[in-house]
PDB file of N, CA and C in Angstrom:
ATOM      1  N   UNK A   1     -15.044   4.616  -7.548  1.00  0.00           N
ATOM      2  CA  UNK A   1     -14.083   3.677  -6.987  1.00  0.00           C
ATOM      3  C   UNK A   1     -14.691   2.946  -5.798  1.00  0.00           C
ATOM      4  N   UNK A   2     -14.119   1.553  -5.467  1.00  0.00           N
ATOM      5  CA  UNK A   2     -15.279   0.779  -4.767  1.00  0.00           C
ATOM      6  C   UNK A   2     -13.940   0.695  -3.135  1.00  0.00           C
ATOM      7  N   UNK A   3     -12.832   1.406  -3.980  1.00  0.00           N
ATOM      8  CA  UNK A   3     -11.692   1.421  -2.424  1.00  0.00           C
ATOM      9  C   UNK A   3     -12.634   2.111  -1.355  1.00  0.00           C
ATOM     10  N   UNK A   4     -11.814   1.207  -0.177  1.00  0.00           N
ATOM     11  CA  UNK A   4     -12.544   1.608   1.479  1.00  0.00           C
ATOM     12  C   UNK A   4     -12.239   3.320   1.399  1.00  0.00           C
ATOM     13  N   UNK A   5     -13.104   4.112   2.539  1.00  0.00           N
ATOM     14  CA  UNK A   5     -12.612   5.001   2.306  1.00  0.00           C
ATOM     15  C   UNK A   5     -11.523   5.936   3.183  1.00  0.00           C
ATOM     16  N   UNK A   6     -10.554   6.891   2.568  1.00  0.00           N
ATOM     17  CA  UNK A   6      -9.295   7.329   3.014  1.00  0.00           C
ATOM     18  C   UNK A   6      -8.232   6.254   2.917  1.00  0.00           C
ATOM     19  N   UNK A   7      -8.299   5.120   2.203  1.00  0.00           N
ATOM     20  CA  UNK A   7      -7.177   3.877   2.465  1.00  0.00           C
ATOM     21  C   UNK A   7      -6.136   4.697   2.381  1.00  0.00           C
ATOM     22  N   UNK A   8      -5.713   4.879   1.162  1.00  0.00           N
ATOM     23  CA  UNK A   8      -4.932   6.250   0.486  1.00  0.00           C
ATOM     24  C   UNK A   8      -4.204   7.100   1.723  1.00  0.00           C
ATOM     25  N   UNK A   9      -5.492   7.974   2.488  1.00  0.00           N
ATOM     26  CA  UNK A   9      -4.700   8.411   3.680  1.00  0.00           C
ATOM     27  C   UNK A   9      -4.148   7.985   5.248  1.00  0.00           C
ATOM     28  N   UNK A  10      -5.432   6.738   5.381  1.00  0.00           N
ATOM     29  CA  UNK A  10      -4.450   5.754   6.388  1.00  0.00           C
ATOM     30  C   UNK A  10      -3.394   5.483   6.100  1.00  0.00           C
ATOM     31  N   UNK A  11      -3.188   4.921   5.082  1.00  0.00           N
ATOM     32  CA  UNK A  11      -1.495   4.766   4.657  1.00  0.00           C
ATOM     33  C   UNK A  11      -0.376   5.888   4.759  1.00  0.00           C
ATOM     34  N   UNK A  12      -1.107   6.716   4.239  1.00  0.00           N
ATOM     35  CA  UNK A  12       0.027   8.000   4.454  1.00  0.00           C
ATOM     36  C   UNK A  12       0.128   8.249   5.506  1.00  0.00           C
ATOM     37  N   UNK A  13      -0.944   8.394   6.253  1.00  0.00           N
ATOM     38  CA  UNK A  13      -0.205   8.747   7.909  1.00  0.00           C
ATOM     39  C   UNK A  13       0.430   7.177   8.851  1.00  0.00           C
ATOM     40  N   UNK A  14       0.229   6.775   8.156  1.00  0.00           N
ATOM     41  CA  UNK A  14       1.019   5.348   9.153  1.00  0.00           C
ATOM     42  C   UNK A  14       2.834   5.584   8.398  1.00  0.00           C
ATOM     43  N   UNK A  15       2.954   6.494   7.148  1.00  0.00           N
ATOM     44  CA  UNK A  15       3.844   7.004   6.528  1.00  0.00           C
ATOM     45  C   UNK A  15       4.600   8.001   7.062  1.00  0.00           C
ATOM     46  N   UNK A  16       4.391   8.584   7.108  1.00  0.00           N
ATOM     47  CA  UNK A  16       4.736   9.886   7.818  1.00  0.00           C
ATOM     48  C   UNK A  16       4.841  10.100   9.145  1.00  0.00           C
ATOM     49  N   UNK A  17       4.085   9.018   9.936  1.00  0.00           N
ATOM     50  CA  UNK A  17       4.225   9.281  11.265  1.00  0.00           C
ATOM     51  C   UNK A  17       5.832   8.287  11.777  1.00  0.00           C
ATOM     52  N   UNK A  18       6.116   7.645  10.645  1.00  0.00           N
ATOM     53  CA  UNK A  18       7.781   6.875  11.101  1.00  0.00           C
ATOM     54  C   UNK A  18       7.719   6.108  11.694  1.00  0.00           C
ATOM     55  N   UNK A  19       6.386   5.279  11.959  1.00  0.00           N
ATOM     56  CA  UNK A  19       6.169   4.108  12.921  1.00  0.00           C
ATOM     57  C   UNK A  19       7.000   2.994  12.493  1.00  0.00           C
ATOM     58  N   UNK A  20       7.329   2.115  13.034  1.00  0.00           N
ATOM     59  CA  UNK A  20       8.302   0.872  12.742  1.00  0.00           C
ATOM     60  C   UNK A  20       7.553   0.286  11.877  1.00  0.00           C
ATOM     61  N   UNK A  21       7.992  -0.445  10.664  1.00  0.00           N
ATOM     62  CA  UNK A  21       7.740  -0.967   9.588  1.00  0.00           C
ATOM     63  C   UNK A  21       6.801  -1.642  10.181  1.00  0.00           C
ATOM     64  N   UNK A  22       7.103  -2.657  10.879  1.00  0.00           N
ATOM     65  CA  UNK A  22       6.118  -3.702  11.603  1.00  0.00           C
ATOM     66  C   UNK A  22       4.081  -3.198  11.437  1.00  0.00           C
ATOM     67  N   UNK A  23       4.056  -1.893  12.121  1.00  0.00           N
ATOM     68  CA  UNK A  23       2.950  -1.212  12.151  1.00  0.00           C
ATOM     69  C   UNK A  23       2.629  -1.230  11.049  1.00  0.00           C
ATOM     70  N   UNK A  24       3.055  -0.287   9.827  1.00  0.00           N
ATOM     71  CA  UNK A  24       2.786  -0.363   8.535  1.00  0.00           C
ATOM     72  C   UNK A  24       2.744  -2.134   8.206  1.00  0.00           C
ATOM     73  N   UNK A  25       3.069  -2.716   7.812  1.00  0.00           N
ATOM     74  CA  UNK A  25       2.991  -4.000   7.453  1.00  0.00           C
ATOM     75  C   UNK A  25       1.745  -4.760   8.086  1.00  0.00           C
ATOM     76  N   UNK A  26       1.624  -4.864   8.914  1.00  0.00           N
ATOM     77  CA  UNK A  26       0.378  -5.025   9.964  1.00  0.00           C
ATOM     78  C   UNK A  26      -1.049  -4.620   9.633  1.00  0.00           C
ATOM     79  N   UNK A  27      -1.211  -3.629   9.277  1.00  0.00           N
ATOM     80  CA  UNK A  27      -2.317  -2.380   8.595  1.00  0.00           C
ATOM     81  C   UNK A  27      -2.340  -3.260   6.959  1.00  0.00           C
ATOM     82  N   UNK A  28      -0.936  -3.531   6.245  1.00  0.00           N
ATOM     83  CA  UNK A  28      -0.973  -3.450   4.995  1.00  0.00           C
ATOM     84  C   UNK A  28      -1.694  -4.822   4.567  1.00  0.00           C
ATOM     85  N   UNK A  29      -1.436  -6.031   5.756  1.00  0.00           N
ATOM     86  CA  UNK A  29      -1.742  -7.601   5.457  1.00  0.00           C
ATOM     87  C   UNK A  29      -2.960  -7.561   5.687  1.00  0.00           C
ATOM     88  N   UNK A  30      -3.730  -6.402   6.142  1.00  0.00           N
ATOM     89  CA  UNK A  30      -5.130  -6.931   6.520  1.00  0.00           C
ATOM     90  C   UNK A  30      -6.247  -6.523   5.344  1.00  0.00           C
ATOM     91  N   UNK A  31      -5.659  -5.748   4.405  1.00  0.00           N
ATOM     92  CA  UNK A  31      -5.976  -5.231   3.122  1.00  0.00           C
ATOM     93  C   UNK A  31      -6.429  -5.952   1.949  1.00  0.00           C
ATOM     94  N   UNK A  32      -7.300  -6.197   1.265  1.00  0.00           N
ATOM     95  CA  UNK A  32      -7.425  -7.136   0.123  1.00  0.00           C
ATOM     96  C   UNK A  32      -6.565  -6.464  -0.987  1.00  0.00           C
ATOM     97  N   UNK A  33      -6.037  -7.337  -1.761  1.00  0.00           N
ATOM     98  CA  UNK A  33      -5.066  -7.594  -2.480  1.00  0.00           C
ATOM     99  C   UNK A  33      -5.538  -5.965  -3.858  1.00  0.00           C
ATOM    100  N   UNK A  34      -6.782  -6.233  -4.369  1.00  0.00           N
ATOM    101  CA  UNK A  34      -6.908  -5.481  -5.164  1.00  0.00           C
ATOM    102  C   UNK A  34      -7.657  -3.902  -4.904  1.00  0.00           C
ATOM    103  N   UNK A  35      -7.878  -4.242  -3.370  1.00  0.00           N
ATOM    104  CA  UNK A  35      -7.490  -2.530  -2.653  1.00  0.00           C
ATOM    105  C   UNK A  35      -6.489  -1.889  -2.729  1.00  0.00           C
ATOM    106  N   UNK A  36      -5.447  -2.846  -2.248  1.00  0.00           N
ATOM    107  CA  UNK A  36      -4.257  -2.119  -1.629  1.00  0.00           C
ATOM    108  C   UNK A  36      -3.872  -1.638  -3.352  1.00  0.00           C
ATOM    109  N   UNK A  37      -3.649  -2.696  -4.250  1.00  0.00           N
ATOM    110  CA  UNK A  37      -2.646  -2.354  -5.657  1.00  0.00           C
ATOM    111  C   UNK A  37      -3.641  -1.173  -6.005  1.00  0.00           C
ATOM    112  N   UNK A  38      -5.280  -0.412  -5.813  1.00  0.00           N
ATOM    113  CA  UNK A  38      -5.795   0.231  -6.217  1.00  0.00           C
ATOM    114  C   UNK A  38      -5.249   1.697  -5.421  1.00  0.00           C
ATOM    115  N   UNK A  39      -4.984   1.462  -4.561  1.00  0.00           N
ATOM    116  CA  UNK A  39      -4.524   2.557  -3.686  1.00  0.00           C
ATOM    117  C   UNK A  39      -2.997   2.902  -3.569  1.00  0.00           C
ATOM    118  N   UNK A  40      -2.341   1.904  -4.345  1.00  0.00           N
ATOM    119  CA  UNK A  40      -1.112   2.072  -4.584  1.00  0.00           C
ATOM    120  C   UNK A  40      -0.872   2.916  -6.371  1.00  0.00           C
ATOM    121  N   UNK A  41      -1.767   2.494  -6.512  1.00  0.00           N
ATOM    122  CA  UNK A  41      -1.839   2.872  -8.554  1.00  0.00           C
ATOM    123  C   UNK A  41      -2.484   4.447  -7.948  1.00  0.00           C
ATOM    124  N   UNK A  42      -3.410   4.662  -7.222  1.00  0.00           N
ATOM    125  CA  UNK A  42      -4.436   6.065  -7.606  1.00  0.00           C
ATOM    126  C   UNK A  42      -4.426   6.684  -6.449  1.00  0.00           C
ATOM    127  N   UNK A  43      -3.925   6.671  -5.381  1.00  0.00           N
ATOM    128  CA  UNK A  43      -3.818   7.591  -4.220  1.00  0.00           C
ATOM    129  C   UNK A  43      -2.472   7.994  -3.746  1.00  0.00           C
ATOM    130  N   UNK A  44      -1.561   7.049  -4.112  1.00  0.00           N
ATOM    131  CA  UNK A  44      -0.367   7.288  -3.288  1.00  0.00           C
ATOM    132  C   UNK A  44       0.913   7.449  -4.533  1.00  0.00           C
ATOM    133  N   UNK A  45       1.963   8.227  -4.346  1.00  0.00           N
ATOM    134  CA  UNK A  45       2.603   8.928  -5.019  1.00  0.00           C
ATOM    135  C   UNK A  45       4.083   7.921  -4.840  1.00  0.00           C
ATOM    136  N   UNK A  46       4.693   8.010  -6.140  1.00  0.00           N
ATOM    137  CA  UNK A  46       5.664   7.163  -5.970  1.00  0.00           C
ATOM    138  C   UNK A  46       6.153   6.451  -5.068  1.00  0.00           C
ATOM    139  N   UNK A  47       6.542   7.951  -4.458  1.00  0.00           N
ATOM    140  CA  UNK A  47       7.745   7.415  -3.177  1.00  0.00           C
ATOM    141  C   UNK A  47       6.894   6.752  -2.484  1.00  0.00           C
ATOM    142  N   UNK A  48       6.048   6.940  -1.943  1.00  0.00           N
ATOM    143  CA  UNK A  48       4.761   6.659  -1.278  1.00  0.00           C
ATOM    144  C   UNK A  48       4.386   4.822  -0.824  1.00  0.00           C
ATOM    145  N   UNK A  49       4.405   4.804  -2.360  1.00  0.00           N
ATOM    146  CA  UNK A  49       4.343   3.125  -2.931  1.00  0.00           C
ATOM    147  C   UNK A  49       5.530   2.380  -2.797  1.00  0.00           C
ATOM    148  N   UNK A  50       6.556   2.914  -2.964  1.00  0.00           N
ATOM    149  CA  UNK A  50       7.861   2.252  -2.813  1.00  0.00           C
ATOM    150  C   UNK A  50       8.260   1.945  -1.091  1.00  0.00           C
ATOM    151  N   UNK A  51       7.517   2.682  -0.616  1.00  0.00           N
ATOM    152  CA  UNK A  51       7.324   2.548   1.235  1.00  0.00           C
ATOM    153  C   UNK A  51       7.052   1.614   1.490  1.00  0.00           C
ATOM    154  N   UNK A  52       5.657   1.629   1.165  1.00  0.00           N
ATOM    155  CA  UNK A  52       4.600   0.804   1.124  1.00  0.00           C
ATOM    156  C   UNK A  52       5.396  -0.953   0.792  1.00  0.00           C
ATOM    157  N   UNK A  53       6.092  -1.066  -0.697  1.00  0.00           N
ATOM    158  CA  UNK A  53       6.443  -2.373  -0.774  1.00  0.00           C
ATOM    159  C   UNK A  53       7.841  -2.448  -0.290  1.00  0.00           C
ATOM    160  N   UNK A  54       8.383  -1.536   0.622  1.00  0.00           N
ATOM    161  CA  UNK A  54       9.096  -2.332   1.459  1.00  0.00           C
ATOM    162  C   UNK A  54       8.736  -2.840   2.686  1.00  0.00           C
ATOM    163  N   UNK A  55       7.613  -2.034   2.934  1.00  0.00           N
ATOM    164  CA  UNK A  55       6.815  -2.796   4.045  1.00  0.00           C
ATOM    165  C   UNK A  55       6.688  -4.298   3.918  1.00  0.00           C
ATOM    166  N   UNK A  56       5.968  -5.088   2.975  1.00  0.00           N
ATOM    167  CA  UNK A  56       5.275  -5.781   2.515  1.00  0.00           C
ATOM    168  C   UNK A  56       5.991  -6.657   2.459  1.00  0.00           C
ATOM    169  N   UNK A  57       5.492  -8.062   3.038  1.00  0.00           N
ATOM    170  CA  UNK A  57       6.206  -9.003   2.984  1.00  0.00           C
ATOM    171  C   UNK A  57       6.555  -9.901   1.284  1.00  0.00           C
ATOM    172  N   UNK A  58       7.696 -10.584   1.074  1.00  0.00           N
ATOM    173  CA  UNK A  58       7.635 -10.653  -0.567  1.00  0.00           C
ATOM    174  C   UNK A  58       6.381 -11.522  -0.783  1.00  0.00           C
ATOM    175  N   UNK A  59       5.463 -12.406  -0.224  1.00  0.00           N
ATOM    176  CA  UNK A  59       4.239 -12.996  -0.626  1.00  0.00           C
ATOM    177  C   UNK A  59       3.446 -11.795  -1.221  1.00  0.00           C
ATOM    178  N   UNK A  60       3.264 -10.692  -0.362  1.00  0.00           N
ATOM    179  CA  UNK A  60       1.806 -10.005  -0.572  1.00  0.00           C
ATOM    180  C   UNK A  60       2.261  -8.684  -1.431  1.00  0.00           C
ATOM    181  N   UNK A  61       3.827  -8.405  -1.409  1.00  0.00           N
ATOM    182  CA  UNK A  61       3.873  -7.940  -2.762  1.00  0.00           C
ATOM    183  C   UNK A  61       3.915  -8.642  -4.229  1.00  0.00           C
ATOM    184  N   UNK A  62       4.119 -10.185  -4.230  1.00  0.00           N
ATOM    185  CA  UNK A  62       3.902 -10.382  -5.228  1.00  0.00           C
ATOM    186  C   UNK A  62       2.719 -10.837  -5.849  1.00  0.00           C
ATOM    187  N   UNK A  63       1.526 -10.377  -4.822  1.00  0.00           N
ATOM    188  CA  UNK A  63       0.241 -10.795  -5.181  1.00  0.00           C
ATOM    189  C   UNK A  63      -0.585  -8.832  -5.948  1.00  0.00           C
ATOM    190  N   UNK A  64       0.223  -8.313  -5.093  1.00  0.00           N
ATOM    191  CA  UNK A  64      -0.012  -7.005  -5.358  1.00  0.00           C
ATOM    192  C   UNK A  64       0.535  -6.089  -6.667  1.00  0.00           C
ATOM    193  N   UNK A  65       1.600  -6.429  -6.862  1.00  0.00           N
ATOM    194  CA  UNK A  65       2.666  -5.675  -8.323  1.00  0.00           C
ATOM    195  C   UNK A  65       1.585  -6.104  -9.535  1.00  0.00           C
ATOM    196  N   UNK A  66       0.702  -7.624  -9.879  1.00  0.00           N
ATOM    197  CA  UNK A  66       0.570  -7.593 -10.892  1.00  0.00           C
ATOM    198  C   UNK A  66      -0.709  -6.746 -11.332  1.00  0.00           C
ATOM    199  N   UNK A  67      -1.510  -6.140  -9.784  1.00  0.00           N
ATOM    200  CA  UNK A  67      -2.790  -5.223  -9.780  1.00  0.00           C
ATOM    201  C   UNK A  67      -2.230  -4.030 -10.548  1.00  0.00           C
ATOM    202  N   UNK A  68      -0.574  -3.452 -10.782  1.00  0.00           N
ATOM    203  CA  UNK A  68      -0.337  -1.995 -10.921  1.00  0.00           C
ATOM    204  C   UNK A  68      -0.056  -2.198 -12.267  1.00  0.00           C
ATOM    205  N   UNK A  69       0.169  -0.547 -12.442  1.00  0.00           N
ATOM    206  CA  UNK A  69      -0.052  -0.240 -14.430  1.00  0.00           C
ATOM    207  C   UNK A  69       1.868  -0.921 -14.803  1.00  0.00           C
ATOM    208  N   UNK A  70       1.810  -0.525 -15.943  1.00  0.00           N
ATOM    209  CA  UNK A  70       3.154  -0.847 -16.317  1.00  0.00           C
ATOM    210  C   UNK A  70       4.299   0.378 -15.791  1.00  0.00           C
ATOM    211  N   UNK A  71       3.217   1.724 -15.707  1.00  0.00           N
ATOM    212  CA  UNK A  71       4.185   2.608 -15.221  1.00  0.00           C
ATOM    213  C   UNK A  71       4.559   2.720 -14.133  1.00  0.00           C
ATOM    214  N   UNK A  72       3.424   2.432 -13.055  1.00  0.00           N
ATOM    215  CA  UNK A  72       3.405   2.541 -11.780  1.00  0.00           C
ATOM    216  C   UNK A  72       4.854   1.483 -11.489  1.00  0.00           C
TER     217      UNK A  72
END
């Protein structure tokens, strides 16, 4: 996999630590598009991802949804 490495767990702890969306979102825009949907498909766990795109402003999730599987 050519993802940066720990993206997967930067995210989770910007998750878990309950920081204001803002923070998460901030972290998430600076991400290339087919990182983040790679780290959303193979590191991070449902709920995880569903965090994640409420973070996300609707531009950069809709650049991101079409990187994920049909299941994801």
């Amino acid at each position: 996999s050519s993802l940066p490495t720990g993206l997967g767990n930067r995210i989770r702890q910007l998750l878990v630590l309950k920081q204001n969306r803002y923070t998460l979102r901030r972290f998430l825009t600076r991400l290339n598009f087919a990182d983040l949907s790679e780290a959303l498909e193979t590191e991070l766990v449902e709920e995880e991802a569903i965090q994640c795109f409420a973070a996300m402003s609707s531009g950069q999730a809709a650049e991101v949804l079409p990187g994920l599987s049909e299941e994801r």
